[in-house]
C-alpha atoms as a PDB file:
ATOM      1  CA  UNK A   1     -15.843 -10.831 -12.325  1.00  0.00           C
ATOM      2  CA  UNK A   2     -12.390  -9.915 -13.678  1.00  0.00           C
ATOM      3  CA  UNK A   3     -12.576  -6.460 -11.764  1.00  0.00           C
ATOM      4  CA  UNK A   4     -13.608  -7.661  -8.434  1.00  0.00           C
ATOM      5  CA  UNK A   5     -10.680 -10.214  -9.189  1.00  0.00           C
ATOM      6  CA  UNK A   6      -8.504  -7.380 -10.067  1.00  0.00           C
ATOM      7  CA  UNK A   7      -9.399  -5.242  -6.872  1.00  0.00           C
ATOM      8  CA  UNK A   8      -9.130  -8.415  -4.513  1.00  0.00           C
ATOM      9  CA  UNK A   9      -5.468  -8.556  -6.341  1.00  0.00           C
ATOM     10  CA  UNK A  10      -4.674  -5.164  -5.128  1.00  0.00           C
ATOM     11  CA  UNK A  11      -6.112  -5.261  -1.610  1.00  0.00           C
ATOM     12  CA  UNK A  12      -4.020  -8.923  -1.315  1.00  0.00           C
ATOM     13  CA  UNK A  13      -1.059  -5.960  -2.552  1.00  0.00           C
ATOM     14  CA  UNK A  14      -1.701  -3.297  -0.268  1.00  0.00           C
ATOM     15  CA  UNK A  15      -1.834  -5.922   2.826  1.00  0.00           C
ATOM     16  CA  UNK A  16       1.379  -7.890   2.198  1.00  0.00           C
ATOM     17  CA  UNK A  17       3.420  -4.192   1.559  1.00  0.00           C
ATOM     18  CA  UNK A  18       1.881  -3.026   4.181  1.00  0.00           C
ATOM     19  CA  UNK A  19       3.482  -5.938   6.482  1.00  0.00           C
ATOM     20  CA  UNK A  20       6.670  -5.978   4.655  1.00  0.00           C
ATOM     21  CA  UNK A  21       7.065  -2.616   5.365  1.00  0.00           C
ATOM     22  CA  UNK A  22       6.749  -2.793   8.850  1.00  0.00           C
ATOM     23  CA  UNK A  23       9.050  -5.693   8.822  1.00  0.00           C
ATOM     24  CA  UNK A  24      12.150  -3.650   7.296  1.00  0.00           C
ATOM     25  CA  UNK A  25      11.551  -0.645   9.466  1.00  0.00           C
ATOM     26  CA  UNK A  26      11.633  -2.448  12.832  1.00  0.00           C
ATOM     27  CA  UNK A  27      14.544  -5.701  11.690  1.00  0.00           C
ATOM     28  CA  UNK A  28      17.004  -2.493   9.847  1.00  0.00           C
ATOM     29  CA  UNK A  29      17.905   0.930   9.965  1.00  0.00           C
ATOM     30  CA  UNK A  30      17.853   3.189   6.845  1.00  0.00           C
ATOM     31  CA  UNK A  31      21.019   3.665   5.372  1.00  0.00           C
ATOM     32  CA  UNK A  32      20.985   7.329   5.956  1.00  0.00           C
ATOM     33  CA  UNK A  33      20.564   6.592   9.977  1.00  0.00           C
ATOM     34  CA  UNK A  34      23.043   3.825   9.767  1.00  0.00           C
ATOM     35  CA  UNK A  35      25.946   6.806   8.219  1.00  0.00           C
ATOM     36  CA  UNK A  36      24.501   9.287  10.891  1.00  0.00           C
ATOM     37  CA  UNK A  37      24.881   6.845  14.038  1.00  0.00           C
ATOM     38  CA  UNK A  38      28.702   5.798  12.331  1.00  0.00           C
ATOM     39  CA  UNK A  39      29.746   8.949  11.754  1.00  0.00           C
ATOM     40  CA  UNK A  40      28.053  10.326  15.311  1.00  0.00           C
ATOM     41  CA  UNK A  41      30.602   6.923  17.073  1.00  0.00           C
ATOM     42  CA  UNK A  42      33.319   8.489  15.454  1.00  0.00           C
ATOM     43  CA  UNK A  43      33.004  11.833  16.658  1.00  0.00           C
ATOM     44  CA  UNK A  44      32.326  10.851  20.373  1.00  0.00           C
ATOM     45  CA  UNK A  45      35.960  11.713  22.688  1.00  0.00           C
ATOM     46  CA  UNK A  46      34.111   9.837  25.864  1.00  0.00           C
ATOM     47  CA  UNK A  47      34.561   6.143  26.643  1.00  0.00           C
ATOM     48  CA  UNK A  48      31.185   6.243  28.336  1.00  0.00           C
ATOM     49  CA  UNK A  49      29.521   7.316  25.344  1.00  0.00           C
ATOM     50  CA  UNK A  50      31.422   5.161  22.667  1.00  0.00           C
ATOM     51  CA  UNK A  51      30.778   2.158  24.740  1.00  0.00           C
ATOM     52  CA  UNK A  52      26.758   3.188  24.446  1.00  0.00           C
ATOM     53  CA  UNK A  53      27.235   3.454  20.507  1.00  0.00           C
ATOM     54  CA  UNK A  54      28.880  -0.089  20.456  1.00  0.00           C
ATOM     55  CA  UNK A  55      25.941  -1.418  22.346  1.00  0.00           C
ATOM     56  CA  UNK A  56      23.405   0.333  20.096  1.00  0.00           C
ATOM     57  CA  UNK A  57      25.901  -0.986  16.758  1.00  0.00           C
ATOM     58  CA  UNK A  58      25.785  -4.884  18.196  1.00  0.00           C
ATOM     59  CA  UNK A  59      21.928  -4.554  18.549  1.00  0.00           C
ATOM     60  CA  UNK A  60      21.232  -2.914  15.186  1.00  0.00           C
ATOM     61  CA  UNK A  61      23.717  -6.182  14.072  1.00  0.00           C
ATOM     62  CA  UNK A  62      21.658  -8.775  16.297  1.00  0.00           C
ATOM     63  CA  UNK A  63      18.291  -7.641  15.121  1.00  0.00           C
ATOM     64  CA  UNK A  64      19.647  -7.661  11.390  1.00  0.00           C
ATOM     65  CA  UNK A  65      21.429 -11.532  11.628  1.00  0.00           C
ATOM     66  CA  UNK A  66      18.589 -12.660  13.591  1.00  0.00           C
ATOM     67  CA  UNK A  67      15.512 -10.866  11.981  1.00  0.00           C
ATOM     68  CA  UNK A  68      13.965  -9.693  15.091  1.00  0.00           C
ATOM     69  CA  UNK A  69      12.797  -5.911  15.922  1.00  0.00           C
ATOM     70  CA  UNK A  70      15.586  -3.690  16.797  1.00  0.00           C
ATOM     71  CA  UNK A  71      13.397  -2.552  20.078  1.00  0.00           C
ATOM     72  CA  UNK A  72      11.182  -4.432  21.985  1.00  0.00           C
ATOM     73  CA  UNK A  73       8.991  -1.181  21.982  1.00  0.00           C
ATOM     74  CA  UNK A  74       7.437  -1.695  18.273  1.00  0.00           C
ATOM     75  CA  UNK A  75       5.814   1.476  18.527  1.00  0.00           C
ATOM     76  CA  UNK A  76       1.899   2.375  17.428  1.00  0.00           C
ATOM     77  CA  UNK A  77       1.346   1.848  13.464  1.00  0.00           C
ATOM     78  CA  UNK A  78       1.922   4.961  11.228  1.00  0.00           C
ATOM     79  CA  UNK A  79       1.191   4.791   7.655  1.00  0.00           C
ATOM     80  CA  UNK A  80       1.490   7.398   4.851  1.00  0.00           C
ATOM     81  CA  UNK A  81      -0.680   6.120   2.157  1.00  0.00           C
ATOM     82  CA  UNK A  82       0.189   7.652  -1.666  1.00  0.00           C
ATOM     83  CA  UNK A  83      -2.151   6.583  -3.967  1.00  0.00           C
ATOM     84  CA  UNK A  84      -1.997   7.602  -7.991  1.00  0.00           C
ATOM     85  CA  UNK A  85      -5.188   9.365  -9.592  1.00  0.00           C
ATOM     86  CA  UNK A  86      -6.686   6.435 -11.164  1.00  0.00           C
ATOM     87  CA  UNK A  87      -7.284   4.151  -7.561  1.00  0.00           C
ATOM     88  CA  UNK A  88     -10.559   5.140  -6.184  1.00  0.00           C
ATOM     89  CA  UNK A  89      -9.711   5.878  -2.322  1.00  0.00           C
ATOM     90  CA  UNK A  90     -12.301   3.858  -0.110  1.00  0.00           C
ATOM     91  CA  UNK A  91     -12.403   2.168   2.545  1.00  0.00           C
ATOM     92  CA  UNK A  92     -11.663  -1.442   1.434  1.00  0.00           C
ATOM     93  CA  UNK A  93      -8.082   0.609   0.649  1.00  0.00           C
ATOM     94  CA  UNK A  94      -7.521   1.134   4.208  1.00  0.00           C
ATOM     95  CA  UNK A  95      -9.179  -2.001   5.966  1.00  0.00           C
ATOM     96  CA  UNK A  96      -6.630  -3.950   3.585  1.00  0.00           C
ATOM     97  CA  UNK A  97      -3.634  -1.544   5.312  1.00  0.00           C
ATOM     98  CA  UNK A  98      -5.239  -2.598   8.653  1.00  0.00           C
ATOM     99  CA  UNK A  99      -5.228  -6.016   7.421  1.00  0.00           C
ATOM    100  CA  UNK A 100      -1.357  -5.530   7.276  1.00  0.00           C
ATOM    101  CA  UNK A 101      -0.826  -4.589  10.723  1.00  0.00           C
ATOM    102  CA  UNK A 102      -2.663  -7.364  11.853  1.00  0.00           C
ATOM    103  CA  UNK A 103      -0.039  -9.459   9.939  1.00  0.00           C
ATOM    104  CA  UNK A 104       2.831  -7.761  11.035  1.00  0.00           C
ATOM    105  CA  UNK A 105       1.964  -8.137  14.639  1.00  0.00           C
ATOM    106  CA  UNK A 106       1.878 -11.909  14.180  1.00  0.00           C
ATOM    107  CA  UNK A 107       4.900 -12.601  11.987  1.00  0.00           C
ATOM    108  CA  UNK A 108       7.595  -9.870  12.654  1.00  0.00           C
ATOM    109  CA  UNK A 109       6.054  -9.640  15.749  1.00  0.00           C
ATOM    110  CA  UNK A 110       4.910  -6.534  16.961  1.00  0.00           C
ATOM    111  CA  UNK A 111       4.205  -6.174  20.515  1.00  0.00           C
ATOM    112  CA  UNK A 112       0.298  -5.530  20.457  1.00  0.00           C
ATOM    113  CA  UNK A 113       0.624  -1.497  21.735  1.00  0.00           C
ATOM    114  CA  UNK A 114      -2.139  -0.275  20.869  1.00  0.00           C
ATOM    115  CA  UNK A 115      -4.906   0.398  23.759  1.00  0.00           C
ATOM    116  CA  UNK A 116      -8.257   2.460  24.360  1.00  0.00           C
ATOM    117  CA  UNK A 117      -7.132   5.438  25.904  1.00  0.00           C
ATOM    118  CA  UNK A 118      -9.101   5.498  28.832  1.00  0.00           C
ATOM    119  CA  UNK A 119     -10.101   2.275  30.037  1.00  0.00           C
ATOM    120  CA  UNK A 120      -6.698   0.989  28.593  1.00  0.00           C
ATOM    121  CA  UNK A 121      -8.359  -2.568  26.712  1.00  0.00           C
ATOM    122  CA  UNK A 122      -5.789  -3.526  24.620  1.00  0.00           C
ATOM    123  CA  UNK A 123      -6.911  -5.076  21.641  1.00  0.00           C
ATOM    124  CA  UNK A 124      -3.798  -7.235  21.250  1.00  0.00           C
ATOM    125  CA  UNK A 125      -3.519  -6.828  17.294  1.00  0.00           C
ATOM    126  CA  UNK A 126      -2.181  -3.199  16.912  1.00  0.00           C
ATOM    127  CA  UNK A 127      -5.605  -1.867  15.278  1.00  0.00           C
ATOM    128  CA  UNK A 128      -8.720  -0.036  16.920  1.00  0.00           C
ATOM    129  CA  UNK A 129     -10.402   3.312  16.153  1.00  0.00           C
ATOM    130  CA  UNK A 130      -7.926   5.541  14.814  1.00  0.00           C
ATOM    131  CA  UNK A 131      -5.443   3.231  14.089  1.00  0.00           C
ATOM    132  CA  UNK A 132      -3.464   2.437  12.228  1.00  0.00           C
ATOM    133  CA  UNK A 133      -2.493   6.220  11.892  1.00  0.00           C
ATOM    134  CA  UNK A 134      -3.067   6.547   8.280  1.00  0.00           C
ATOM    135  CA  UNK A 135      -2.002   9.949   6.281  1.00  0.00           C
ATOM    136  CA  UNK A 136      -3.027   9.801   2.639  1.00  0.00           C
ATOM    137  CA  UNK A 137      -1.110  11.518  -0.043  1.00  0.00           C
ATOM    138  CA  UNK A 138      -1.188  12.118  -3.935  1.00  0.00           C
ATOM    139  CA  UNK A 139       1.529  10.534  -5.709  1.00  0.00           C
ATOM    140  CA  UNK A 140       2.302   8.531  -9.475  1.00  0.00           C
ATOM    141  CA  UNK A 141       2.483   5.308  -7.244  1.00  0.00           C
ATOM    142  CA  UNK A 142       0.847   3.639  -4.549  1.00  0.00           C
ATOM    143  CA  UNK A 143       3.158   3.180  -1.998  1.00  0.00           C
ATOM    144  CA  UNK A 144       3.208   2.209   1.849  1.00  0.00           C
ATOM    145  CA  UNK A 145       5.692   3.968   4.057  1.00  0.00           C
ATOM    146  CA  UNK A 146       5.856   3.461   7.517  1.00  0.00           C
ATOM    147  CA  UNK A 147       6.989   5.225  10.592  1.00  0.00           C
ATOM    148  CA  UNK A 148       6.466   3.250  13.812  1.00  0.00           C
ATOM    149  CA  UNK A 149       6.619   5.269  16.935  1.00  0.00           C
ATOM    150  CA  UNK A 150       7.941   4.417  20.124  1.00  0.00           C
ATOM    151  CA  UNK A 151       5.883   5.885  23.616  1.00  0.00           C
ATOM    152  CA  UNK A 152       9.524   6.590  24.920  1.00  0.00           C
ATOM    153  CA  UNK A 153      10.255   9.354  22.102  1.00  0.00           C
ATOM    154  CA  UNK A 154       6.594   9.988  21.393  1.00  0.00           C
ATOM    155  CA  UNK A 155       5.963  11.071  25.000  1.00  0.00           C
ATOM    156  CA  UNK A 156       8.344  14.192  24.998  1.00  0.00           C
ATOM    157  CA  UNK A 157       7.371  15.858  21.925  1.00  0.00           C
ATOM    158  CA  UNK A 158       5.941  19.067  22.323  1.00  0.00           C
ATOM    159  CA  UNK A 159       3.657  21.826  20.865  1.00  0.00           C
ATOM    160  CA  UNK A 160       3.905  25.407  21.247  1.00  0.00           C
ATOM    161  CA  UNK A 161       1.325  28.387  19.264  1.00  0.00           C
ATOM    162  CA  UNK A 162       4.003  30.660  19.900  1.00  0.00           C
ATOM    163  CA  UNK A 163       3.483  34.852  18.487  1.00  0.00           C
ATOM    164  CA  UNK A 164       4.925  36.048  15.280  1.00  0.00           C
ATOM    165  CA  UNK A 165       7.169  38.181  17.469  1.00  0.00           C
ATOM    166  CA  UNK A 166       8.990  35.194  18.672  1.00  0.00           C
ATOM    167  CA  UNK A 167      10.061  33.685  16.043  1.00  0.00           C
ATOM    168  CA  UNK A 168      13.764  33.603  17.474  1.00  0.00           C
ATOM    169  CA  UNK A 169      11.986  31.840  20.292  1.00  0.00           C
ATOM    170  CA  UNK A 170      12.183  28.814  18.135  1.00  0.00           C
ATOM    171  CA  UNK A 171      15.656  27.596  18.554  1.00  0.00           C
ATOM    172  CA  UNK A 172      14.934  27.657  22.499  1.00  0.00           C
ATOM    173  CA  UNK A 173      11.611  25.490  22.117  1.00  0.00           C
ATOM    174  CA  UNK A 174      13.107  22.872  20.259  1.00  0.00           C
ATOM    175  CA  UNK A 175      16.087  23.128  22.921  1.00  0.00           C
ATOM    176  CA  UNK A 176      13.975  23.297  26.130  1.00  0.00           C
ATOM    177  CA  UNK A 177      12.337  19.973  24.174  1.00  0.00           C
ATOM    178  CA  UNK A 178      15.568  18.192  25.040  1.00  0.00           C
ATOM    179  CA  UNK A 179      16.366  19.751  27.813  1.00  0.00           C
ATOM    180  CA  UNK A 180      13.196  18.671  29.485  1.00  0.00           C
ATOM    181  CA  UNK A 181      13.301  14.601  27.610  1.00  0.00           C
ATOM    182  CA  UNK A 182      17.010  14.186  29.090  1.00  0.00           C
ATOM    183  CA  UNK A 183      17.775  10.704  28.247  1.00  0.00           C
ATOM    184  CA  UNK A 184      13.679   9.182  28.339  1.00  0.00           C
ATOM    185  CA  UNK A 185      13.827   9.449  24.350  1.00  0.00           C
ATOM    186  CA  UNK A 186      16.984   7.349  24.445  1.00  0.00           C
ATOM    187  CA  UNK A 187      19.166   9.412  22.457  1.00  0.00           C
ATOM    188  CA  UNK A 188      20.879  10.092  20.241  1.00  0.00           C
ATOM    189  CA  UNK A 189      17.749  11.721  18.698  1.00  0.00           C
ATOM    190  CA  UNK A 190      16.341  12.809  15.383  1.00  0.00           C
ATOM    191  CA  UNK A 191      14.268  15.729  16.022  1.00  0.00           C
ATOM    192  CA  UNK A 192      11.246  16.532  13.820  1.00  0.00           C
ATOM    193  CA  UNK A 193      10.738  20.450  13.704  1.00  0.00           C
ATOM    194  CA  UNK A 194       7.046  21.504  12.204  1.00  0.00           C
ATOM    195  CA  UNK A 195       7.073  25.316  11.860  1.00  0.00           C
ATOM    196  CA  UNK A 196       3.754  26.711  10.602  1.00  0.00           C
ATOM    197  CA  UNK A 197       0.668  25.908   9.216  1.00  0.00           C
ATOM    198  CA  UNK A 198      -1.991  24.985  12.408  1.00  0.00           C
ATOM    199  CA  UNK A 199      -2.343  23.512  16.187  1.00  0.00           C
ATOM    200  CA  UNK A 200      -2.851  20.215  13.698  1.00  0.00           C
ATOM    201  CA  UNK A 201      -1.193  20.847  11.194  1.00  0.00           C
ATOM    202  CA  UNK A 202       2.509  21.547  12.755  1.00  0.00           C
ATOM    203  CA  UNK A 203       2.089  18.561  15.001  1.00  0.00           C
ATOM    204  CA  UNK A 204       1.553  16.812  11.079  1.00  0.00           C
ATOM    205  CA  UNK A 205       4.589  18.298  10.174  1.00  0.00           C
ATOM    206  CA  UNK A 206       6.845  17.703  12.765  1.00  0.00           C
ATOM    207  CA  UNK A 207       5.929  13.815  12.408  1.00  0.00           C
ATOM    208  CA  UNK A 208       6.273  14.377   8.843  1.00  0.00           C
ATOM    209  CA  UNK A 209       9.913  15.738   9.261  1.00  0.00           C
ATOM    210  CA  UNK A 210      10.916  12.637  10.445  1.00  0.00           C
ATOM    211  CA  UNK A 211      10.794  10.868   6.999  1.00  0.00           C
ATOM    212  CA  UNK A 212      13.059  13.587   5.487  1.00  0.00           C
ATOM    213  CA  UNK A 213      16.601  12.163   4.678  1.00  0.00           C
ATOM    214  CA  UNK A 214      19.051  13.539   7.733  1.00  0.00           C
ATOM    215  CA  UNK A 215      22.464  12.995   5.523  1.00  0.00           C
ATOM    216  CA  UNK A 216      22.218  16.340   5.233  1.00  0.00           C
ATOM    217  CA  UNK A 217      20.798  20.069   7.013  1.00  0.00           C
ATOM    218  CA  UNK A 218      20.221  23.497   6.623  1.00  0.00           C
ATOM    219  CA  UNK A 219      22.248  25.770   8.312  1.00  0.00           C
ATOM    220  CA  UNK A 220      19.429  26.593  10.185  1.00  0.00           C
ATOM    221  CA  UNK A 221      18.789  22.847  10.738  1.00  0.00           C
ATOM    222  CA  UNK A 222      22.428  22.281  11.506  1.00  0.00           C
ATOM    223  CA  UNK A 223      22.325  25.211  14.262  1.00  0.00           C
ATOM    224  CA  UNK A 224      19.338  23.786  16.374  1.00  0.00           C
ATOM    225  CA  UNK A 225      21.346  20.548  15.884  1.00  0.00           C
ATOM    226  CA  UNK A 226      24.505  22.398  17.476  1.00  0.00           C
ATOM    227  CA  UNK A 227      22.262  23.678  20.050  1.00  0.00           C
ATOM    228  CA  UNK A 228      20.683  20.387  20.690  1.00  0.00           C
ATOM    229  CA  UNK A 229      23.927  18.939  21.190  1.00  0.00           C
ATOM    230  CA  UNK A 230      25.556  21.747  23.282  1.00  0.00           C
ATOM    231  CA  UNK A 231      23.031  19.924  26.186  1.00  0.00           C
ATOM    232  CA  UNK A 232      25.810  17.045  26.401  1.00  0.00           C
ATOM    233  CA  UNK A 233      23.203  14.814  27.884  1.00  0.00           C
ATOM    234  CA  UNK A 234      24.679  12.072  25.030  1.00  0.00           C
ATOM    235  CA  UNK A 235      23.713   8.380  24.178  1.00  0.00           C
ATOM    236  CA  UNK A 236      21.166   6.988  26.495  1.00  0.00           C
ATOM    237  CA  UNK A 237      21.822  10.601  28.966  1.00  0.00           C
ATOM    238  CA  UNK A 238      25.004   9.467  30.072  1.00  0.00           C
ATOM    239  CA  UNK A 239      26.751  12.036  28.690  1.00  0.00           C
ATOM    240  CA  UNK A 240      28.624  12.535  25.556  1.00  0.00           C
ATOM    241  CA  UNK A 241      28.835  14.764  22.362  1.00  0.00           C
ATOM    242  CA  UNK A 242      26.098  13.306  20.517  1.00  0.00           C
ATOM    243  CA  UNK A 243      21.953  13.951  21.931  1.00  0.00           C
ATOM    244  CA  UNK A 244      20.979  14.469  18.635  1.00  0.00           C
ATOM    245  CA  UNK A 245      21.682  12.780  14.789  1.00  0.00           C
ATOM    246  CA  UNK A 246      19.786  15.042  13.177  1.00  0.00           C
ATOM    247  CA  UNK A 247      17.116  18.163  13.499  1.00  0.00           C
ATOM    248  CA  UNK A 248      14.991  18.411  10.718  1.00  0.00           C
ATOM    249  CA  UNK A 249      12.139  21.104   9.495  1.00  0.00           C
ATOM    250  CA  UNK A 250       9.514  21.373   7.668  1.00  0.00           C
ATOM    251  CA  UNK A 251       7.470  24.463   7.020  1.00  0.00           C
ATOM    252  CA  UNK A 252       3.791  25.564   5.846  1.00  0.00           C
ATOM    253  CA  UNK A 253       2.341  28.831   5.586  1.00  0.00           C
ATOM    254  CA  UNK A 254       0.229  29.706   8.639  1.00  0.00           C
ATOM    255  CA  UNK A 255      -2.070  32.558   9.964  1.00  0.00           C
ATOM    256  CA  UNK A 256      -0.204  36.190  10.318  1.00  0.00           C
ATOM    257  CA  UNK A 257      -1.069  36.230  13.815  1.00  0.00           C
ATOM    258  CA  UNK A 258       0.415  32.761  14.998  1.00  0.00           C
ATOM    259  CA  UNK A 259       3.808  30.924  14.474  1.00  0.00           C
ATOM    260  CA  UNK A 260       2.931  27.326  15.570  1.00  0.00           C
ATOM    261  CA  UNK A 261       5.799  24.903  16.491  1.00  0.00           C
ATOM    262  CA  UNK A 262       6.057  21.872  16.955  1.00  0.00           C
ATOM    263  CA  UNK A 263       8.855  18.642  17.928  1.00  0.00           C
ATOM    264  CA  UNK A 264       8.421  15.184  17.306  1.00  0.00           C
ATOM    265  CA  UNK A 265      10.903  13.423  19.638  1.00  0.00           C
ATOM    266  CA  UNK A 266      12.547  10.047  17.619  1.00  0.00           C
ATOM    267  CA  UNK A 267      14.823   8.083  19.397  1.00  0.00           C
ATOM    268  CA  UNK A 268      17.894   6.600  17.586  1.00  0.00           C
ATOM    269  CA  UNK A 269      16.325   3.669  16.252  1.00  0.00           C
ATOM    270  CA  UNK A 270      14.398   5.907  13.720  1.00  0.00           C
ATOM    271  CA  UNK A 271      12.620   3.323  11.898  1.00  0.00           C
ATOM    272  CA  UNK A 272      11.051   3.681   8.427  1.00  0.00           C
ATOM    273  CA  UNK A 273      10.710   2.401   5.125  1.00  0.00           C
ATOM    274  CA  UNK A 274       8.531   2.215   1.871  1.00  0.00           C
ATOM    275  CA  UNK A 275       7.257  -0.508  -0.071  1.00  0.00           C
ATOM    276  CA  UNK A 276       5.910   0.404  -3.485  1.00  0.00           C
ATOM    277  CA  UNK A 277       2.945  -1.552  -4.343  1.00  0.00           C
ATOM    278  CA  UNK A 278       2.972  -3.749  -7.745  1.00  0.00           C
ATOM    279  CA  UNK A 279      -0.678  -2.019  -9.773  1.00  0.00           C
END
């Protein structure tokens, strides 16, 4: 009796940090985004586009004071899931994260997003088959991080199995990537880079990208952010110094005869936090 009290305990856990979680990411920014947008305002030498990163500051502010989503696009629900040797993984694990969503689509609210793919049946609490996205990972604590994603972003991310002859031919993917999204990710961006591993896996890594820190890049990640921002399409396309915050990478080993690549397009709300869950 005391365990099943015990594992209703943590499921009751694993439900409420799931929904708290996705109440931080969509009411405030991470402080690392926050620096990137200020400094990024700063920068800017064009009316037009300082005016844009005033609006975006005075909505980031409204949301905050107010407690209301940042974007009225909530996204679809990602999850990465860490869970410590000692909890058994089933399923009761990730119908409580479900749970969650359901939650957070009534109280933060989330706009119900999520649909059947073909016949488009909505089923107005942001779960069905395959989601919430969940990615499970080995960790010392169980902990929910999420990382909801927007269609507007989400549509113009890209794949490409390039050859292992052109790997400089990665710079001008991610670039084209841009190039192509214009102002329909409503930049300024963060740009996920996945470089390597497979057709899945880079498309895994690119998303995965997105949860690194972006105080700070590589010089290689600093170029393609250079490069990026060379495009001068600016905040919301209208121009300006800024189309991207940040690029950032992350790498696996892959076959020797491919070089897999991928983008994950985040708009400049990028939206994310973790909630560690009391065990």
């Amino acid at each position: 009796m005391m365990r099943d009290q015990a594992d209703a305990e943590l499921l009751a856990a694993i439900q409420a940090a799931t929904c708290s979680a996705f109440y931080s990411a969509q009411t405030r920014l991470p402080d690392d985004v926050m620096r990137a947008l200020h400094r990024a305002f700063a920068g800017e030498s064009g009316g037009i586009a300082k005016g844009e990163f005033s609006n975006i500051m005075e909505n980031i502010t409204r949301a905050g004071d107010l407690g209301i989503p940042i974007c009225q696009d909530t996204g679809v629900p990602i999850v990465y899931f860490t869970v410590p040797p000692d909890i058994p993984i089933t399923n009761d694990l990730f119908e409580a994260i479900a749970d969650g969503v359901r939650l957070a689509t009534e109280r933060v609210p989330l706009r119900p997003n999520v649909v059947s793919p073909l016949c488009r049946e909505n089923t107005g609490d942001n779960t069905g088959p395959g989601m919430p996205a969940i990615h499970l990972r080995p960790g010392d604590r169980l902990c929910i991080t999420v990382l909801p994603k927007g269609a507007g972003a989400e549509n113009m991310s890209r794949i490409a199995m390039l050859l292992p002859t052109q790997k400089d031919e990665i710079a001008r993917f991610v670039v084209e990537t841009m190039l192509i999204a214009e102002g329909r990710p409503c930049p300024p961006v963060v740009l996920g880079v996945g470089i390597g591993s497979t057709f899945d896996g880079v498309a895994a890594l690119a998303k995965e990208a997105l949860l690194l820190p972006i105080d700070e890049m590589t010089e290689f990640e600093q170029c393609l952010c250079n490069a990026v921002n060379d495009l001068g399409i600016g905040p919301m396309g209208l121009g300006g110094d800024t189309t991207a915050l940040a690029v950032k990478v992350k790498e696996a080993d892959c076959h020797t005869a491919s070089l897999p690549v991928a983008v994950n397009v985040q708009c400049w709300a990028c939206r994310r936090a973790s909630v560690v869950v009391p065990v």
